[in-house]
Each structure stands twice: as structure tokens, then as C-alpha cells.
PDB file of N, CA and C in Angstrom:
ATOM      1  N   UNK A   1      96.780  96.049  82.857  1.00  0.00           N
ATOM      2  CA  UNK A   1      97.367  96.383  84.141  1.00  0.00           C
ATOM      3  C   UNK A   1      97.917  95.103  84.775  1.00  0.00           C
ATOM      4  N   UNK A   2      99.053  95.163  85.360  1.00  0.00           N
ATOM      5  CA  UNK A   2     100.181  94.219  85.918  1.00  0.00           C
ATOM      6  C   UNK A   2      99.365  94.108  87.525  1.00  0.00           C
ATOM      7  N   UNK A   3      99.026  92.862  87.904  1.00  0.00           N
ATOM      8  CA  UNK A   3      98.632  92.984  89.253  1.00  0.00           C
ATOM      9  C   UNK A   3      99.945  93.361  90.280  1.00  0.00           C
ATOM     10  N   UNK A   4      99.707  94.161  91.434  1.00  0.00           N
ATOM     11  CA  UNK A   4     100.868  94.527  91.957  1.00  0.00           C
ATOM     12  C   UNK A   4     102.208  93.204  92.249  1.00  0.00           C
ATOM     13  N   UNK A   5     102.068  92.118  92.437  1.00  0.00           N
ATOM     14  CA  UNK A   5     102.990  91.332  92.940  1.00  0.00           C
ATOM     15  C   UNK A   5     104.079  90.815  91.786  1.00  0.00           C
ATOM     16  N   UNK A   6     103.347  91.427  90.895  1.00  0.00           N
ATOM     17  CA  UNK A   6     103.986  91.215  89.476  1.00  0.00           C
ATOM     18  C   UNK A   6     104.581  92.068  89.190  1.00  0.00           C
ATOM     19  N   UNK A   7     104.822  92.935  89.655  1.00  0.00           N
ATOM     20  CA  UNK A   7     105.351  94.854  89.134  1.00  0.00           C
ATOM     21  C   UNK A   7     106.449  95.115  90.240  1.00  0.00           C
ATOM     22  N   UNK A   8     107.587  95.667  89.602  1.00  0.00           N
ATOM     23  CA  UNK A   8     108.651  96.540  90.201  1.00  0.00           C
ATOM     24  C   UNK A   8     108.346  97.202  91.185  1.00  0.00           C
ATOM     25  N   UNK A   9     108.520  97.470  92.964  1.00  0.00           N
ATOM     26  CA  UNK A   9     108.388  97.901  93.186  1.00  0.00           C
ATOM     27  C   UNK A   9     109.376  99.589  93.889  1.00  0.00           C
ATOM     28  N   UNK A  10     110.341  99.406  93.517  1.00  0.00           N
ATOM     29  CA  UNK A  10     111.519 100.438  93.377  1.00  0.00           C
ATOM     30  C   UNK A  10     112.264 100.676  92.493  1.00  0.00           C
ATOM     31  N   UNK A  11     113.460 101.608  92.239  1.00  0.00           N
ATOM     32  CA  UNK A  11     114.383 101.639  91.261  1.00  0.00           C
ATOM     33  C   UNK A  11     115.162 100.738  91.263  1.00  0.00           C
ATOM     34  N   UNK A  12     115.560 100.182  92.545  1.00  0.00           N
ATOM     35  CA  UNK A  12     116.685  99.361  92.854  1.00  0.00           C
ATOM     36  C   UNK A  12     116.637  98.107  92.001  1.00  0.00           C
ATOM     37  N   UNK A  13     115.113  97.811  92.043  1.00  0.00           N
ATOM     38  CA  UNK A  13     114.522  96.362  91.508  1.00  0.00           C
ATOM     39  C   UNK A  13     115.365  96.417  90.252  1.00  0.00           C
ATOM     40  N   UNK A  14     115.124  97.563  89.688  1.00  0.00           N
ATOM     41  CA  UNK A  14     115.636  97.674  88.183  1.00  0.00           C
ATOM     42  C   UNK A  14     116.889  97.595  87.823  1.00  0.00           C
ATOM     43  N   UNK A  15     118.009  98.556  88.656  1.00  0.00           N
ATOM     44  CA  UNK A  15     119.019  98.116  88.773  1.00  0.00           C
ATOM     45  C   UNK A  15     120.019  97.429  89.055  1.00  0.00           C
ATOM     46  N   UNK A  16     119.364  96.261  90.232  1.00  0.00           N
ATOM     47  CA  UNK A  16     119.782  94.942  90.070  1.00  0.00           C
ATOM     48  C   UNK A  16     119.386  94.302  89.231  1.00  0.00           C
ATOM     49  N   UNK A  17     118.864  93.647  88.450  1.00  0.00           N
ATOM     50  CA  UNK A  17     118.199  93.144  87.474  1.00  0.00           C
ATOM     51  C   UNK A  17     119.090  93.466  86.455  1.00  0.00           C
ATOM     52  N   UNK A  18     119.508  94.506  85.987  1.00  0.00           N
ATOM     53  CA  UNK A  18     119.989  94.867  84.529  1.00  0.00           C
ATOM     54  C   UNK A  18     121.806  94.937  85.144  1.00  0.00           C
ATOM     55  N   UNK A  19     121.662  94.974  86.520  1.00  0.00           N
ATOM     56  CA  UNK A  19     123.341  95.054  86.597  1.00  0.00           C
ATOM     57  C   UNK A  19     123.864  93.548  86.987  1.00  0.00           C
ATOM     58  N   UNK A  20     123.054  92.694  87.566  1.00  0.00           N
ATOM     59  CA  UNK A  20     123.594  91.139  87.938  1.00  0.00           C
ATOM     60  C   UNK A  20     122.769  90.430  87.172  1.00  0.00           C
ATOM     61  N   UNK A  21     121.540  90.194  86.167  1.00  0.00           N
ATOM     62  CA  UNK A  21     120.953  89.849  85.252  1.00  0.00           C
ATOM     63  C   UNK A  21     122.018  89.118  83.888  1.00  0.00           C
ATOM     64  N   UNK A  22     121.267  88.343  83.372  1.00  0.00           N
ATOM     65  CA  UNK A  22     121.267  87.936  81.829  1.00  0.00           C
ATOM     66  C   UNK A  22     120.717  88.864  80.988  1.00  0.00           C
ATOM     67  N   UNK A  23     121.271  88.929  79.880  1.00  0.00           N
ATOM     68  CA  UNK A  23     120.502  90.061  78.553  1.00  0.00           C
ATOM     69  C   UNK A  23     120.490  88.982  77.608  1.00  0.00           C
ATOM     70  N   UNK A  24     119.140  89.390  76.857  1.00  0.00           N
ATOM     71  CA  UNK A  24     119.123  89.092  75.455  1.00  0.00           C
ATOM     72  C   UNK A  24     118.341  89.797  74.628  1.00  0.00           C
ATOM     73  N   UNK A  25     119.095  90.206  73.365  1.00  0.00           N
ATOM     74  CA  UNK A  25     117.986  91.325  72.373  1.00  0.00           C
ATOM     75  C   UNK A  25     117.941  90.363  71.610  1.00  0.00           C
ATOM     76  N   UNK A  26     116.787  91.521  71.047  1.00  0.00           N
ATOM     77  CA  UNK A  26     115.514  91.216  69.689  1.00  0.00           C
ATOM     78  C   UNK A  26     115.548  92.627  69.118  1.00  0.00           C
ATOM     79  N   UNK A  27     115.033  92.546  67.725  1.00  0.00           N
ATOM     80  CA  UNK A  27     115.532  93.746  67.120  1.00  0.00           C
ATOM     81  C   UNK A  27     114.293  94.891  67.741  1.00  0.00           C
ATOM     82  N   UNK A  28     113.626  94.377  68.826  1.00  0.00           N
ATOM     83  CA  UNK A  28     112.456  95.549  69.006  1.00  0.00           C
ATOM     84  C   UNK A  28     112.678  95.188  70.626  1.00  0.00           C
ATOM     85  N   UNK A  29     113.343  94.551  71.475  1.00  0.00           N
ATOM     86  CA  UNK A  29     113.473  94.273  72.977  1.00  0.00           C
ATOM     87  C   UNK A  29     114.846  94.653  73.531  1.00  0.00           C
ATOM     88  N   UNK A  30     115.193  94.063  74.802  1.00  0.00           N
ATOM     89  CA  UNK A  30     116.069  93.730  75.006  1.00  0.00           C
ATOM     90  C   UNK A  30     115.557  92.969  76.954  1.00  0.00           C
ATOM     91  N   UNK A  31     115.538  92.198  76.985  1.00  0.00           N
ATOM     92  CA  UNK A  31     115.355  91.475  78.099  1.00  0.00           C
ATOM     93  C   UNK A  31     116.031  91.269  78.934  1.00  0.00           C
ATOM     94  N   UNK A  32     115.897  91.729  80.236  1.00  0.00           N
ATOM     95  CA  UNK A  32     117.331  90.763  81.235  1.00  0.00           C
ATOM     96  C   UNK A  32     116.526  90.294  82.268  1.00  0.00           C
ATOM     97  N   UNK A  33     117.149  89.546  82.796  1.00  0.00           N
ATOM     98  CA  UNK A  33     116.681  88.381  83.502  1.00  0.00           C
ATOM     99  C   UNK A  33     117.678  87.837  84.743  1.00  0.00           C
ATOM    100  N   UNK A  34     116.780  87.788  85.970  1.00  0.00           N
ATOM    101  CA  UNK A  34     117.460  87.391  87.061  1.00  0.00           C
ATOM    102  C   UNK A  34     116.935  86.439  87.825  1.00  0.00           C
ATOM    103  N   UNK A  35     117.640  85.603  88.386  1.00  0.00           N
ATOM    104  CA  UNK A  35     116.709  84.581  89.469  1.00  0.00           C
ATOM    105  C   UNK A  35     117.134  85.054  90.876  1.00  0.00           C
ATOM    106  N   UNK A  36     115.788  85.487  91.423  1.00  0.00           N
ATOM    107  CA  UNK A  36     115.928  85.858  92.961  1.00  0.00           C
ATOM    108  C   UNK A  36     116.733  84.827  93.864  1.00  0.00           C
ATOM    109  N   UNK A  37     116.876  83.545  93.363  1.00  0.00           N
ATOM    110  CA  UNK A  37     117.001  82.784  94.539  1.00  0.00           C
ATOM    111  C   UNK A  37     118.416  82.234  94.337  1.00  0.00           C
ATOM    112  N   UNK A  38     119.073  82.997  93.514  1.00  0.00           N
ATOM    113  CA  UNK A  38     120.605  82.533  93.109  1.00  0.00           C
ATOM    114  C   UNK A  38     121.324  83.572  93.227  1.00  0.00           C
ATOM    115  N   UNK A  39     122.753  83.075  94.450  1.00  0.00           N
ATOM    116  CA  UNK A  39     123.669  83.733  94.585  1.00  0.00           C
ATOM    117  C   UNK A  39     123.227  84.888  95.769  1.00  0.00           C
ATOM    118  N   UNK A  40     123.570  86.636  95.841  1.00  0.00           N
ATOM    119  CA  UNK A  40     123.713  87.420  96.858  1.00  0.00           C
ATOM    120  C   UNK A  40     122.264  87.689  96.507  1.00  0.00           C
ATOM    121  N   UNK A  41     121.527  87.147  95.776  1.00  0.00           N
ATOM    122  CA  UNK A  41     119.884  87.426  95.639  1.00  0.00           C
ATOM    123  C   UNK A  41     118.906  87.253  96.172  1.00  0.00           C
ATOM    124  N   UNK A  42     119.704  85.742  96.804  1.00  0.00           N
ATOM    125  CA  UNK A  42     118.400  84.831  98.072  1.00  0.00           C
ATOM    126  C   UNK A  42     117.949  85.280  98.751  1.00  0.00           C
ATOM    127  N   UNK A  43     117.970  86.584  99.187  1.00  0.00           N
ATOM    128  CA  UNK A  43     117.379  86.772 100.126  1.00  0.00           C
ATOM    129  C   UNK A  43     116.293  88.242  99.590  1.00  0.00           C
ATOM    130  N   UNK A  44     116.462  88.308  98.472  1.00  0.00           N
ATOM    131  CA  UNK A  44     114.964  89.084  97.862  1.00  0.00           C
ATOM    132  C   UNK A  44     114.067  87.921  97.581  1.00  0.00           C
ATOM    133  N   UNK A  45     113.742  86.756  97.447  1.00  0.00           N
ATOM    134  CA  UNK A  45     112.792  86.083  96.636  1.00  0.00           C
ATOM    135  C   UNK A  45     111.417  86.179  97.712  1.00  0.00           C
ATOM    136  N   UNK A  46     110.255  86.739  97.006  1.00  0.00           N
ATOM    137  CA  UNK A  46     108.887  86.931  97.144  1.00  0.00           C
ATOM    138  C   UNK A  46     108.106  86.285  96.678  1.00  0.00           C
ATOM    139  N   UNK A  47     107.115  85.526  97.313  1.00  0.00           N
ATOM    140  CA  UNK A  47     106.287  84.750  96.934  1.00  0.00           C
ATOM    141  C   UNK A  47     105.381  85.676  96.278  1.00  0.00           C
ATOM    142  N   UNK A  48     104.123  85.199  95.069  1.00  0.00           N
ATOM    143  CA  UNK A  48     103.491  85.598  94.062  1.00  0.00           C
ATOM    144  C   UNK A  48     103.932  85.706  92.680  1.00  0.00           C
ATOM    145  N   UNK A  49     105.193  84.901  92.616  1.00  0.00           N
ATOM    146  CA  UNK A  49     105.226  84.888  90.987  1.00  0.00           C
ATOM    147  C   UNK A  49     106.470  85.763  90.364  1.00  0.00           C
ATOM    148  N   UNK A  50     106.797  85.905  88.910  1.00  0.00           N
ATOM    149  CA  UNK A  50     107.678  86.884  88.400  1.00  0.00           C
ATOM    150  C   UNK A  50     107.530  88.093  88.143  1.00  0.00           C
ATOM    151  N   UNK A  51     108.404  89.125  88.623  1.00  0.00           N
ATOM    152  CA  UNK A  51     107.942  90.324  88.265  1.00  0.00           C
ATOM    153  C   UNK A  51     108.483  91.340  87.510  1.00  0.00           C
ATOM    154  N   UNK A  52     108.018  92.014  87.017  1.00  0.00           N
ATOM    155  CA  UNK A  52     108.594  92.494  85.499  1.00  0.00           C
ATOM    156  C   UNK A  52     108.768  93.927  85.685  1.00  0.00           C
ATOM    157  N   UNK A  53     109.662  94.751  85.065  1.00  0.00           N
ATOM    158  CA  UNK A  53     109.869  95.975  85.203  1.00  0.00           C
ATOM    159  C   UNK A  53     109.702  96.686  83.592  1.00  0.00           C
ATOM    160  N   UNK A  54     109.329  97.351  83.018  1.00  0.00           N
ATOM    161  CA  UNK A  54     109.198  98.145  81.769  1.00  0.00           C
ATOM    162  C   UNK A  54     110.100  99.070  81.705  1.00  0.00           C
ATOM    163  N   UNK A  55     110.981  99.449  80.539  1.00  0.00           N
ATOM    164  CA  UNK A  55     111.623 100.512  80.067  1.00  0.00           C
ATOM    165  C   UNK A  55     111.148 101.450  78.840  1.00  0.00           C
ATOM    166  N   UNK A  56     110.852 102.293  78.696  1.00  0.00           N
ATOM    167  CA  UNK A  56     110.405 102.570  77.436  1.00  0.00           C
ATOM    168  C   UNK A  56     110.486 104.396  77.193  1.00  0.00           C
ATOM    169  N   UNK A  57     111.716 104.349  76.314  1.00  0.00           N
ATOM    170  CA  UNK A  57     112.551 105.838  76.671  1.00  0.00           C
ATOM    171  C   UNK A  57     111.505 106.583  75.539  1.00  0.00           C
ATOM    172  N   UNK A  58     112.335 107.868  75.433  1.00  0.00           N
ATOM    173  CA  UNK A  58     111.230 108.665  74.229  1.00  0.00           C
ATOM    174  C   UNK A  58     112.125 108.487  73.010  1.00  0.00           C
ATOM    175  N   UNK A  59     113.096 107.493  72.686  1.00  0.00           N
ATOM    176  CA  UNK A  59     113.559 107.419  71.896  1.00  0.00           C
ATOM    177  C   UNK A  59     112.688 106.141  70.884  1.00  0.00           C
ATOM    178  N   UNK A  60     111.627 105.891  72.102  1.00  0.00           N
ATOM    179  CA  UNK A  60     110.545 104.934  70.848  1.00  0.00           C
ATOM    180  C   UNK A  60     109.650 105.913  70.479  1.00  0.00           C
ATOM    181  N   UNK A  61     109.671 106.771  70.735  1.00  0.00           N
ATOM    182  CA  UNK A  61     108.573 108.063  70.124  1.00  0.00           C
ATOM    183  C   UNK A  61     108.098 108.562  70.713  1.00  0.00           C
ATOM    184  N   UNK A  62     106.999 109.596  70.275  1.00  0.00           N
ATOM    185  CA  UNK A  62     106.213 110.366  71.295  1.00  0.00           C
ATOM    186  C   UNK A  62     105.506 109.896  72.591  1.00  0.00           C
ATOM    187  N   UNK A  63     104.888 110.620  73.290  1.00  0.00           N
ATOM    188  CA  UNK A  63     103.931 110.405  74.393  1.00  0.00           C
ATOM    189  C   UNK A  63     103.229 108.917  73.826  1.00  0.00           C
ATOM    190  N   UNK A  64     101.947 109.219  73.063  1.00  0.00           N
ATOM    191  CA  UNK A  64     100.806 108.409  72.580  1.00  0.00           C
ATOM    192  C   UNK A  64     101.744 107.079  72.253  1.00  0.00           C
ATOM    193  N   UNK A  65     102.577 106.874  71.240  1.00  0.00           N
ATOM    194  CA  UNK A  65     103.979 105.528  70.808  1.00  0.00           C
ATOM    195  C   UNK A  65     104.298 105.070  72.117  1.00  0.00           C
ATOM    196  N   UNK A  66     104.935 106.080  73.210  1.00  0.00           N
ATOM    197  CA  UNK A  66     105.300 105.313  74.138  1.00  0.00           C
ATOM    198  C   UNK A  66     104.087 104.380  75.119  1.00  0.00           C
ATOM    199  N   UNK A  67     103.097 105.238  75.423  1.00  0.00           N
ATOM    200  CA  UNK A  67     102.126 104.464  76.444  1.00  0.00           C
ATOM    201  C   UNK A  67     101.508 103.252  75.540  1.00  0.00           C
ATOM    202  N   UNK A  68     101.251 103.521  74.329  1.00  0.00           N
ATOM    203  CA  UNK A  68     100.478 102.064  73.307  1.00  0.00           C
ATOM    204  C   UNK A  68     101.816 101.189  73.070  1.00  0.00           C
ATOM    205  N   UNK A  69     102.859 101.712  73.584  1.00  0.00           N
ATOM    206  CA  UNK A  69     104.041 100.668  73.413  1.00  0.00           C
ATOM    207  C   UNK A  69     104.057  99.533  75.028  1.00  0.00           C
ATOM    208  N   UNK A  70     103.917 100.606  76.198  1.00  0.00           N
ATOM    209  CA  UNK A  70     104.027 100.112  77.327  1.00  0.00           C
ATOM    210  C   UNK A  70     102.885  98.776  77.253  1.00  0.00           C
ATOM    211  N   UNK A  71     101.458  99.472  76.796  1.00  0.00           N
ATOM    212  CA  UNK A  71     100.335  98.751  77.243  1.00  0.00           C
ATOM    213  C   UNK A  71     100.745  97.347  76.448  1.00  0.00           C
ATOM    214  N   UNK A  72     100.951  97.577  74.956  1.00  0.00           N
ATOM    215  CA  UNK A  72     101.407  95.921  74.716  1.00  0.00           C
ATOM    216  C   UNK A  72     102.230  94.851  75.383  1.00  0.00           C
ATOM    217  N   UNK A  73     103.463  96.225  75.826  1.00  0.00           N
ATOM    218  CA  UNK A  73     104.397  94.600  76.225  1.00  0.00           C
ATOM    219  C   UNK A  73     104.146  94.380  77.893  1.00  0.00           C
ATOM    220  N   UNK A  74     103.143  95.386  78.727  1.00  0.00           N
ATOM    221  CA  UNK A  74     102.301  94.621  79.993  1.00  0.00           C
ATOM    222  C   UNK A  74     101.454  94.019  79.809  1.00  0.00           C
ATOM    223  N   UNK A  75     100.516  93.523  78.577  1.00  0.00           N
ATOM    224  CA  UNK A  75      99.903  92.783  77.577  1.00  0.00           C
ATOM    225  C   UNK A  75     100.750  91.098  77.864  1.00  0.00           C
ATOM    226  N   UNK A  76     101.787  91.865  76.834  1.00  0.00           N
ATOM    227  CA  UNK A  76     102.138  90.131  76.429  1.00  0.00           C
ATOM    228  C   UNK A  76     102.558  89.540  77.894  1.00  0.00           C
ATOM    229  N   UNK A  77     103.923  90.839  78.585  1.00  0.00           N
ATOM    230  CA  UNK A  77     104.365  89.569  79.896  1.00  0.00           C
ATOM    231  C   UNK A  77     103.734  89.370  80.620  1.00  0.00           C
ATOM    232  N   UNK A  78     102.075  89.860  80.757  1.00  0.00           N
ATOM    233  CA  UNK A  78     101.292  89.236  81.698  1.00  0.00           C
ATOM    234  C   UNK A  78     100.866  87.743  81.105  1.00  0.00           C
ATOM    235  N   UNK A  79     100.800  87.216  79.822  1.00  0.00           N
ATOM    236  CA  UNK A  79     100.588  85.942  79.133  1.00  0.00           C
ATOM    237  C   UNK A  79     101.515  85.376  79.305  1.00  0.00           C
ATOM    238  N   UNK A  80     102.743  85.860  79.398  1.00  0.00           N
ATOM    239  CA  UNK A  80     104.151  84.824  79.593  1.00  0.00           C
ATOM    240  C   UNK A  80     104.510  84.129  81.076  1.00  0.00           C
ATOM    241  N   UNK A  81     103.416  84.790  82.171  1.00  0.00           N
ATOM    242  CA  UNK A  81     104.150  84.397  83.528  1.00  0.00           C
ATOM    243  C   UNK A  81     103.902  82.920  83.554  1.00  0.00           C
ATOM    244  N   UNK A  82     102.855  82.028  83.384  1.00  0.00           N
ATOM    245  CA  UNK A  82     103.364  81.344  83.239  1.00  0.00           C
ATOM    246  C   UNK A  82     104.472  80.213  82.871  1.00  0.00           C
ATOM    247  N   UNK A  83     104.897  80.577  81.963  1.00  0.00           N
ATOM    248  CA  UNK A  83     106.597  80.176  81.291  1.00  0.00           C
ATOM    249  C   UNK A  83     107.489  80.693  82.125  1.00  0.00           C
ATOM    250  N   UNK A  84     107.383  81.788  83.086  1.00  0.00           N
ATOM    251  CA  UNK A  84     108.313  81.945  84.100  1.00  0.00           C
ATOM    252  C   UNK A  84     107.978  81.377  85.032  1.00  0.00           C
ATOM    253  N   UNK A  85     109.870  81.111  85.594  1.00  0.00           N
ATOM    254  CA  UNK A  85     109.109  80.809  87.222  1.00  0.00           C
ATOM    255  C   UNK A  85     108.993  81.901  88.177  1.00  0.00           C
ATOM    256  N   UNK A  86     108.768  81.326  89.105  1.00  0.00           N
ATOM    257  CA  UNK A  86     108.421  82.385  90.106  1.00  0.00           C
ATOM    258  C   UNK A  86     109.497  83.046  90.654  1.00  0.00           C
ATOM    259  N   UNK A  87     110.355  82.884  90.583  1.00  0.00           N
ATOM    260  CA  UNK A  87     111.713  83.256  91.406  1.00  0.00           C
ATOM    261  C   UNK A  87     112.434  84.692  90.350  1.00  0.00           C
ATOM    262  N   UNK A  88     111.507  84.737  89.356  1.00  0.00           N
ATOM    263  CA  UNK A  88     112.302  85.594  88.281  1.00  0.00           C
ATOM    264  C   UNK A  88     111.773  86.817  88.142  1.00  0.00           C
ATOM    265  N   UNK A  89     112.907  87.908  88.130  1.00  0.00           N
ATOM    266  CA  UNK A  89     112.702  88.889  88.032  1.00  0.00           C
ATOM    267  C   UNK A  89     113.029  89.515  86.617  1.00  0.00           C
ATOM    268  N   UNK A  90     112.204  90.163  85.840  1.00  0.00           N
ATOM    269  CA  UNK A  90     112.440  90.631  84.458  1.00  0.00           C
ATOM    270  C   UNK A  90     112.415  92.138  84.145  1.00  0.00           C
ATOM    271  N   UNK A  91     113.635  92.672  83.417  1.00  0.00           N
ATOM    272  CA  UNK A  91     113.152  93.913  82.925  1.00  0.00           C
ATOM    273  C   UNK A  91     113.498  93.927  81.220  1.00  0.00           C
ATOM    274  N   UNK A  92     112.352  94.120  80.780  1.00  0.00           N
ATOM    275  CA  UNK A  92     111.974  94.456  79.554  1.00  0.00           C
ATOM    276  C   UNK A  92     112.274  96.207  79.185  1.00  0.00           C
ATOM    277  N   UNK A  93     113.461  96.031  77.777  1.00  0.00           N
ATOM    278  CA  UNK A  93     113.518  97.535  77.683  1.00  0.00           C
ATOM    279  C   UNK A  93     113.475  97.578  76.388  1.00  0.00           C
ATOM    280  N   UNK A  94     112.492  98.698  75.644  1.00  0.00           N
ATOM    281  CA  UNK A  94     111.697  98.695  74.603  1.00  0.00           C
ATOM    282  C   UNK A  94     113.231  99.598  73.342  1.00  0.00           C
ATOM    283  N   UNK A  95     113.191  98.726  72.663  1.00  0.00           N
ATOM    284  CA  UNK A  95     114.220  99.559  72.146  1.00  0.00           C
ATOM    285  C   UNK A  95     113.304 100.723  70.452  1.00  0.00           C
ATOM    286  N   UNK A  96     114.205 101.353  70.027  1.00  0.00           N
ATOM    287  CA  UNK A  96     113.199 102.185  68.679  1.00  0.00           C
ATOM    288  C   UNK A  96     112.089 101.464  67.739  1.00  0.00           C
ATOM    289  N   UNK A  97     112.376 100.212  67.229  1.00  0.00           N
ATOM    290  CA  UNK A  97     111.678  99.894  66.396  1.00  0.00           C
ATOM    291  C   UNK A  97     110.610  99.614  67.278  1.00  0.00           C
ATOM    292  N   UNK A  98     110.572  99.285  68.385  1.00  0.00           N
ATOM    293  CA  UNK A  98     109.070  98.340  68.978  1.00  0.00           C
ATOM    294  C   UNK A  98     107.793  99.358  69.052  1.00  0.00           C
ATOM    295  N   UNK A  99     108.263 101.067  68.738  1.00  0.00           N
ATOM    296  CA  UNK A  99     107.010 101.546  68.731  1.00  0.00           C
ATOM    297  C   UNK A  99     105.911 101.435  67.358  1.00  0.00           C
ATOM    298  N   UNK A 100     106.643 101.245  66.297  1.00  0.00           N
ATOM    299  CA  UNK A 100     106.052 100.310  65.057  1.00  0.00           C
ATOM    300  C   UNK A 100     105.897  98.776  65.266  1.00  0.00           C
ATOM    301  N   UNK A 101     105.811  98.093  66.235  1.00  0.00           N
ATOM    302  CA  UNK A 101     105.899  97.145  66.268  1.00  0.00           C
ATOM    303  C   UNK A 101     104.325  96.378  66.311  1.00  0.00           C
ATOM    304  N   UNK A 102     104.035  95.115  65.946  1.00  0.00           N
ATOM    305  CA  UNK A 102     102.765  95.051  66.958  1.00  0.00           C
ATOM    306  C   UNK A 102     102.740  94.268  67.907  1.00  0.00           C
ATOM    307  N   UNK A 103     101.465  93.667  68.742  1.00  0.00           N
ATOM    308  CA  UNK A 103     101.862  93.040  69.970  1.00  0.00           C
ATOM    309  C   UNK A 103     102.385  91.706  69.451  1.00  0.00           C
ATOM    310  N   UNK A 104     101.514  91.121  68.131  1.00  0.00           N
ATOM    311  CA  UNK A 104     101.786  89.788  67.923  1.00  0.00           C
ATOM    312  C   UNK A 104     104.177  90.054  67.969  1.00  0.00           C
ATOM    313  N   UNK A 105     104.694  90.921  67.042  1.00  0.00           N
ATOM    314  CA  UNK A 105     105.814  91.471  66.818  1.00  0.00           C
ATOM    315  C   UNK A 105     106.451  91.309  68.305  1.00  0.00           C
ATOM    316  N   UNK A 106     105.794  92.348  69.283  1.00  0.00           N
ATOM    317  CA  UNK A 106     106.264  91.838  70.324  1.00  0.00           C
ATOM    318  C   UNK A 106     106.596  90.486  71.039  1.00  0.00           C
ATOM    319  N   UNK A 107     105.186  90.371  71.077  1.00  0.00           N
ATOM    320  CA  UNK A 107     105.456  88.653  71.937  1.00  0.00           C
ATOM    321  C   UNK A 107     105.929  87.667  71.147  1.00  0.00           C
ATOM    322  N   UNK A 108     106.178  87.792  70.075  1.00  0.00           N
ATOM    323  CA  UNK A 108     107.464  86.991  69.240  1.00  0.00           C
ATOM    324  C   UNK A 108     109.027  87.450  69.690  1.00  0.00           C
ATOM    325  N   UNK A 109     109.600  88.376  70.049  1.00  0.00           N
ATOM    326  CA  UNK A 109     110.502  88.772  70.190  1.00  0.00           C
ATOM    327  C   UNK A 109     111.087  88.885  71.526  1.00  0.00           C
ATOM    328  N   UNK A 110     109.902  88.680  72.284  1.00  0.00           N
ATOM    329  CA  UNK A 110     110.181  88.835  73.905  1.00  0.00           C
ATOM    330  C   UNK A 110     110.501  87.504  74.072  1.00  0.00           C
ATOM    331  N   UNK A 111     109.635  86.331  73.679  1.00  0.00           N
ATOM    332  CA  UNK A 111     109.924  84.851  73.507  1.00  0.00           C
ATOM    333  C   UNK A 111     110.860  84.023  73.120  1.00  0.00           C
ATOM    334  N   UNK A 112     111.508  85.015  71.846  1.00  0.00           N
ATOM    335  CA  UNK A 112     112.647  84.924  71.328  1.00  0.00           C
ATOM    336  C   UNK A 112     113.920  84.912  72.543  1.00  0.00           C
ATOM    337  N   UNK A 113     114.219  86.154  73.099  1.00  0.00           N
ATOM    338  CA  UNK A 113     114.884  86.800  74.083  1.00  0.00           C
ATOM    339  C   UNK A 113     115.066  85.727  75.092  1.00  0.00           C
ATOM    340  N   UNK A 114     113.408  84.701  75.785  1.00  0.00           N
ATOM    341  CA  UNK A 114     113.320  84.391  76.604  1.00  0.00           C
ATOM    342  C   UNK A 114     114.049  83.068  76.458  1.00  0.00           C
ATOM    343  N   UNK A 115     114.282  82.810  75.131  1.00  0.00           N
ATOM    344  CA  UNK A 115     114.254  81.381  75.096  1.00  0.00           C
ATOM    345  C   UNK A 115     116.336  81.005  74.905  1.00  0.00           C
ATOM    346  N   UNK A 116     116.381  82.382  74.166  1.00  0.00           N
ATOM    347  CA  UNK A 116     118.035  82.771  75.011  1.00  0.00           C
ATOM    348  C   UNK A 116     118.546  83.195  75.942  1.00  0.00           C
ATOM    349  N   UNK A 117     118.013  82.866  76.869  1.00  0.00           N
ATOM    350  CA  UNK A 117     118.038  83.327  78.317  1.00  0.00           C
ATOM    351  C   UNK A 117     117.749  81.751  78.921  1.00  0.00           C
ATOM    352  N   UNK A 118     117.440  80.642  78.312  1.00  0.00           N
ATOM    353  CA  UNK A 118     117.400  79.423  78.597  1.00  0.00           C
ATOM    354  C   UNK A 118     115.938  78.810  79.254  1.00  0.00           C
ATOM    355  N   UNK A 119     115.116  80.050  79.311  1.00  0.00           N
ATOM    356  CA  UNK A 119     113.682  79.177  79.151  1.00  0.00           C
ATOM    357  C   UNK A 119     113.017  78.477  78.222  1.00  0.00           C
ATOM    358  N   UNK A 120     113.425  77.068  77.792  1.00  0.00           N
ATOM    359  CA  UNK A 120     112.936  76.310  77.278  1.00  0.00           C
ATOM    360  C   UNK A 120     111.104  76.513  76.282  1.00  0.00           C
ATOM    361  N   UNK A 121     110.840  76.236  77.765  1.00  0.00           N
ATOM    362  CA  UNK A 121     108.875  76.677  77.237  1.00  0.00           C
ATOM    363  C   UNK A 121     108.483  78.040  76.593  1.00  0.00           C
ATOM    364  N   UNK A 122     109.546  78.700  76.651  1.00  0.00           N
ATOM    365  CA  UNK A 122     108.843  80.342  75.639  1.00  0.00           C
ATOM    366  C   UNK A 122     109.029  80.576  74.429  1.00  0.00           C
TER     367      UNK A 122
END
């Protein structure tokens, strides 16, 4: 479980994020990435850290695939906030393969994503 200050708290979150955001895929992700404090954004930035939004359609599989899909990758990006900064807002969207995936699979691929997106440390 994502402590709340870390978690999406509307749709909107999501759709800014994926519409004024950076993308980068992985053959099991696709990441985008925004900094609250750049550009018409400045004036969302919230203190407590980065916060992450989950996508995860039924096109990764059933019910049971999708929630053991969710729980990993709120798993890994709760290990990654550190490597973010605080100003960043993330939405993670689970593409087909990641419901075969595992977490180690994941957090290789989210890291991957992150590190084309120009975070250095991930």
C-alpha cells in the first residue's frame, strides 16, 4: 500500500501527467513523467514526495493478473521514491506482457524507463 501523499489523488492527476509528461517504454511498462514545478505546473507542487498513479487495463489479464500485477509495481515504486525527486509526478501504465512478468522483471524495466526519462540514479 502507497501511503496517501504518494498516490493520485484525481483523474486529472492522470491526465496531466500523460498529456504534458515525458514517456518512456519497456517491453512490460510504459512510464511518464512530470515535474510539478516546471512550466504551467508550478503551481500543483505538494510537499511529501513523488506521486505515482497506476494503469493496469484488462488487457494484462484477468481480475487475479491484474491486482498481483498492481501489487508489484506499488511494490517496486514505493522502493524507487527515493531516486525521485519530490517534485515528480509518475504514471506507470502496465502494458500485456507485465502480467507474466515478475517484480524483479518489473523493477528492471521501470528503472530502465526511468533512466530515459533522465534520472541518472535509477
Amino acid at each position: 500500500m502507497l501511503p496517501k501523499r504518494h498516490k493520485f489523488t484525481s483523474p486529472a492527476d492522470f491526465g496531466r501527467t500523460i498529456k504534458r509528461g515525458r514517456r518512456a517504454g519497456t517491453r512490460t511498462v510504459v512510464v511518464h513523467m512530470l515535474d510539478r514545478n516546471a512550466g504551467p505546473d508550478a503551481g500543483i507542487a505538494q510537499q511529501g514526495g513523488p506521486r505515482v498513479g497506476l494503469i493496469v487495463s484488462k488487457s494484462v489479464g484477468n481480475a487475479v493478473i491484474r491486482h498481483r500485477t498492481s501489487r508489484r509495481l506499488r511494490h517496486v515504486c514505493a522502493g524507487l521514491f527515493e531516486l525521485v525527486p519530490a517534485s515528480t509526478d509518475l504514471v506507470v501504465r502496465a502494458l500485456p506482457p507485465s502480467g507474466a512478468a515478475s517484480s524483479a522483471d518489473l523493477e528492471r524495466d521501470i528503472r530502465k524507463a526511468l533512466r530515459r526519462l533522465g534520472l541518472a540514479d535509477a
